[in-house]
N, C-alpha and C. Protein backbone atom coordinates (compact mmCIF):
# COMPACT_ATOMS: atom_id res chain seq x y z
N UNK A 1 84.25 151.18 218.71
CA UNK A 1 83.87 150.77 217.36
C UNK A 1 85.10 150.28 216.57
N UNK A 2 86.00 151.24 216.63
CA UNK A 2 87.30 150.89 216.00
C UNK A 2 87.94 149.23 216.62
N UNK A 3 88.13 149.39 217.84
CA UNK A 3 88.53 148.06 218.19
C UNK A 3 87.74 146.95 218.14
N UNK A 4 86.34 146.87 217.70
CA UNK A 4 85.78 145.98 217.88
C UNK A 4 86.04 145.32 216.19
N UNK A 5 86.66 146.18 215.08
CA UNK A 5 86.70 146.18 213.80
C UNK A 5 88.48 145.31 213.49
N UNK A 6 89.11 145.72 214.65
CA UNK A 6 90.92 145.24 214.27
C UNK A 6 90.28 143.80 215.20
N UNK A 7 89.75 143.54 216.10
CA UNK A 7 89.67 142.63 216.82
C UNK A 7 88.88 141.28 215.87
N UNK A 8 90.09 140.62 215.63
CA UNK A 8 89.87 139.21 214.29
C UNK A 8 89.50 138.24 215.06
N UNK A 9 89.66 137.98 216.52
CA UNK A 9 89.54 136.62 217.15
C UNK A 9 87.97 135.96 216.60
N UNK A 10 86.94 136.81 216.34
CA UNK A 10 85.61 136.29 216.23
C UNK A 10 85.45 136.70 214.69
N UNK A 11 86.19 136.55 213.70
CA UNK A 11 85.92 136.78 212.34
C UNK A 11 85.27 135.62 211.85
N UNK A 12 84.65 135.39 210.85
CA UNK A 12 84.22 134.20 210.41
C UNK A 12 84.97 133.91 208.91
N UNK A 13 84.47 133.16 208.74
CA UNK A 13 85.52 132.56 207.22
C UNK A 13 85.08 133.96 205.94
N UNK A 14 83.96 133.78 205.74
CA UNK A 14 83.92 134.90 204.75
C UNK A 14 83.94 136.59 205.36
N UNK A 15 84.14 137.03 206.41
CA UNK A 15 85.11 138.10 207.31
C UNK A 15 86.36 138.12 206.52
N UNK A 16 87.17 136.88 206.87
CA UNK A 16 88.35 137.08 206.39
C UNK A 16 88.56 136.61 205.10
N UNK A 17 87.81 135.95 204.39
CA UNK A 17 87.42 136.19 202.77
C UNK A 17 87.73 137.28 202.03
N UNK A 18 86.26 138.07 202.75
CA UNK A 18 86.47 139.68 201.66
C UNK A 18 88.02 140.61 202.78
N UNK A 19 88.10 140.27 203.80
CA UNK A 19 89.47 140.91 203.75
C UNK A 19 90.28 140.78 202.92
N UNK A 20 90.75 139.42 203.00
CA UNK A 20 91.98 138.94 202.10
C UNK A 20 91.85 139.67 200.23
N UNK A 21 90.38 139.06 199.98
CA UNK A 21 90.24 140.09 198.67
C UNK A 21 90.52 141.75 198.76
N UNK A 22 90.05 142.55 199.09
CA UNK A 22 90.20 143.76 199.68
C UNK A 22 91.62 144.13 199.50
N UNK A 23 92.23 143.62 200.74
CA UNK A 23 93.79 143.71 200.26
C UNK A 23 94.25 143.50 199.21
N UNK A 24 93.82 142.10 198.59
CA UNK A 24 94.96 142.08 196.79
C UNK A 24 94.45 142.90 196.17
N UNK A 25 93.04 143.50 196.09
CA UNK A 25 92.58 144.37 195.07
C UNK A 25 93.54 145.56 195.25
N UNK A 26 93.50 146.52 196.51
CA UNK A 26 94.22 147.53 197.07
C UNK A 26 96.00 147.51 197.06
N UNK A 27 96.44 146.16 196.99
CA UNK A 27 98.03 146.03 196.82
C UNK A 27 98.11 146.21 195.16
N UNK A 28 96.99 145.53 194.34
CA UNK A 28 97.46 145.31 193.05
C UNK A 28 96.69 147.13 192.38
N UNK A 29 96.05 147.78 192.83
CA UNK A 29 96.01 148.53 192.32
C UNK A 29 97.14 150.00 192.76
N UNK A 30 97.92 149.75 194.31
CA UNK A 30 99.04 150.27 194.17
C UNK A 30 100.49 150.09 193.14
N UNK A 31 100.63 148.81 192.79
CA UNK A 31 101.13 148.65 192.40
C UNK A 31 101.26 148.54 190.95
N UNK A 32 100.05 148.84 190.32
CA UNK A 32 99.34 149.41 188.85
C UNK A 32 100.06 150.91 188.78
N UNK A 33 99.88 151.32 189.95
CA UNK A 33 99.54 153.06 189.90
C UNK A 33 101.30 153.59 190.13
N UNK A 34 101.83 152.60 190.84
CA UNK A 34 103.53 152.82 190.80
C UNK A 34 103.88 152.49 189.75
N UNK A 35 103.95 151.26 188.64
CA UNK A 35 104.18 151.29 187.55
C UNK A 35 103.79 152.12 186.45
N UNK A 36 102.49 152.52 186.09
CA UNK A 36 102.29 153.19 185.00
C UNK A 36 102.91 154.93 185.73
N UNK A 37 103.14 155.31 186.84
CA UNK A 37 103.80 156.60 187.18
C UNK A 37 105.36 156.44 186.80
N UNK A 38 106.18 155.11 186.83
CA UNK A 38 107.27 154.52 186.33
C UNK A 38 107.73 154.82 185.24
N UNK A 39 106.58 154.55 184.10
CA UNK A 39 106.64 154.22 182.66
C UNK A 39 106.73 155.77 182.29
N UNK A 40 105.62 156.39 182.60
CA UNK A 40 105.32 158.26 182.05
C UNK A 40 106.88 158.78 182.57
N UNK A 41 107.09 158.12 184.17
CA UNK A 41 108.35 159.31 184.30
C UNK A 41 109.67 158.54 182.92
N UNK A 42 109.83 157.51 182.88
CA UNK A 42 110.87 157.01 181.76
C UNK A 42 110.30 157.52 180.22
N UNK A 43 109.03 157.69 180.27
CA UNK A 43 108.86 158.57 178.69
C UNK A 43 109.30 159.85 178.57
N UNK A 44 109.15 160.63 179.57
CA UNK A 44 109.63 161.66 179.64
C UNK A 44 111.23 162.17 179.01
N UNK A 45 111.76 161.23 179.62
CA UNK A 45 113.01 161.39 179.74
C UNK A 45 113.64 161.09 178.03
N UNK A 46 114.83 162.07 177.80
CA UNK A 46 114.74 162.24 176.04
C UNK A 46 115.67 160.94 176.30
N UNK A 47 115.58 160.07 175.08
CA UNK A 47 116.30 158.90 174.11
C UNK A 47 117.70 158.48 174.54
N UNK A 48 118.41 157.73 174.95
CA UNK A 48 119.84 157.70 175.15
C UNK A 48 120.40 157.40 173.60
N UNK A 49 121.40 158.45 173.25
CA UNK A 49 122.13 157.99 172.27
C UNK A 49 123.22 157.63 172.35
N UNK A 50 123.59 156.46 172.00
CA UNK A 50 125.38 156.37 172.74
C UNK A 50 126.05 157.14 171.28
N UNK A 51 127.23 157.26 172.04
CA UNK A 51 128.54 157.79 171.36
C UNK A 51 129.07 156.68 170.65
N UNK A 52 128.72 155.90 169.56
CA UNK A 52 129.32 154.48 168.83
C UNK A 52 130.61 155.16 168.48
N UNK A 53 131.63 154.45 168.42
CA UNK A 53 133.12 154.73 167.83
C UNK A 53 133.58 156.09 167.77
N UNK A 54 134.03 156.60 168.70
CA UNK A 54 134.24 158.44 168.62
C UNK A 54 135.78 158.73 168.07
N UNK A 55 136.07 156.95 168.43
CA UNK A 55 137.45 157.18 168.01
C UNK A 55 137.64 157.54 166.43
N UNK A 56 136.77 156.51 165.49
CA UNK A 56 136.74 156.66 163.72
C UNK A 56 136.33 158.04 163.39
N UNK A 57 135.95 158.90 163.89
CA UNK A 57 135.68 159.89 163.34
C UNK A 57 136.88 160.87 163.55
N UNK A 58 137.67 161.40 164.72
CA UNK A 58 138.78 161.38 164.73
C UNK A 58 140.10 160.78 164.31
N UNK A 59 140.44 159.94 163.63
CA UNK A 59 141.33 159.35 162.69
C UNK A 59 141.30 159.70 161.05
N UNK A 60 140.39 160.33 160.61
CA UNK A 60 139.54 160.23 159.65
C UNK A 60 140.20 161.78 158.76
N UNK A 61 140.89 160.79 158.17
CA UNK A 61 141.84 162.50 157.43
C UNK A 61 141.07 162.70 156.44
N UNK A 62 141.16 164.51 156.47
CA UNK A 62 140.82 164.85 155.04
C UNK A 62 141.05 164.13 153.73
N UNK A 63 142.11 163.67 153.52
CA UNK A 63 142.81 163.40 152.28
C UNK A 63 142.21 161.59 152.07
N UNK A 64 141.91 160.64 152.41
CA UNK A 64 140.92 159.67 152.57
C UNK A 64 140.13 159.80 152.78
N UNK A 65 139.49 159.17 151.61
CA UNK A 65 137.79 159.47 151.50
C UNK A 65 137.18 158.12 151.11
N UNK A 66 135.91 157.54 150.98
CA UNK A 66 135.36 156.54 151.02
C UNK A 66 135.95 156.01 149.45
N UNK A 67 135.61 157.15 148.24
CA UNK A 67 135.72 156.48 147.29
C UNK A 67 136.69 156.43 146.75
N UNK A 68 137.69 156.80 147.41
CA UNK A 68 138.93 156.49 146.95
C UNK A 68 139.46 154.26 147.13
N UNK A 69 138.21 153.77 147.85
CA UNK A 69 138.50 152.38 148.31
C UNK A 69 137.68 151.78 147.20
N UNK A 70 136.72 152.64 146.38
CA UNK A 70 136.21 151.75 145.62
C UNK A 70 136.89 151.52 144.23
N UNK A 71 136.52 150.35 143.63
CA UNK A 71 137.21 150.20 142.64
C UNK A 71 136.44 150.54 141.09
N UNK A 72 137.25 150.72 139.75
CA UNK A 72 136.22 151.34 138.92
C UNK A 72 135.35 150.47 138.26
N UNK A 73 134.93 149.30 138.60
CA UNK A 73 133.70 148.42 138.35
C UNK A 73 132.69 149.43 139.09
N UNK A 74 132.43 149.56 140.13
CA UNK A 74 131.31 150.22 141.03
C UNK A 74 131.25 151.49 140.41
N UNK A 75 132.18 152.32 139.87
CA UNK A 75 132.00 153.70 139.46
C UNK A 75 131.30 153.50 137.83
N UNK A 76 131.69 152.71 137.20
CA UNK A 76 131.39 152.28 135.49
C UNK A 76 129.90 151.41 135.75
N UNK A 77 129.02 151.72 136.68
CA UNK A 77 128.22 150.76 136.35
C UNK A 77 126.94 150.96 135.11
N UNK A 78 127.05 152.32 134.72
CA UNK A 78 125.87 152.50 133.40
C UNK A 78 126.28 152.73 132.12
């Protein structure tokens, strides 16, 4: 039974019709089912935050402070 089923020599056109369909349905729904398992495992995973400038925060003396750069227009404004 089995071999009479792999044995294509006597297939006819719509034989190998709904094969060919069969297969893309079955490739494209593996490949649905690998991606959305893709996506959940990358949600999972917490946020990358980079480290922006680690150097400025280390340089950053007590004794300089932001508003010491401003001038007294910005402080007099009411």
């Amino acid at each position: 039974m089995f071999a009479r089923l792999i044995d294509t020599s006597n297939w006819t056109y719509e034989q190998w019709l709904a094969a060919i369909i069969l297969t893309f349905i079955v490739l494209s729904v593996v490949v649905f089912i690998h991606r959305m398992v893709k996506l959940f495992r990358l949600s999972r995973k917490p946020a990358y935050k980079p480290n922006l400038r680690p150097l400025r925060r280390s340089r950053h003396r007590p004794g300089n402070s932001d508003h010491d750069l401003k001038t007294d227009d910005d402080s007099n404004e009411g």
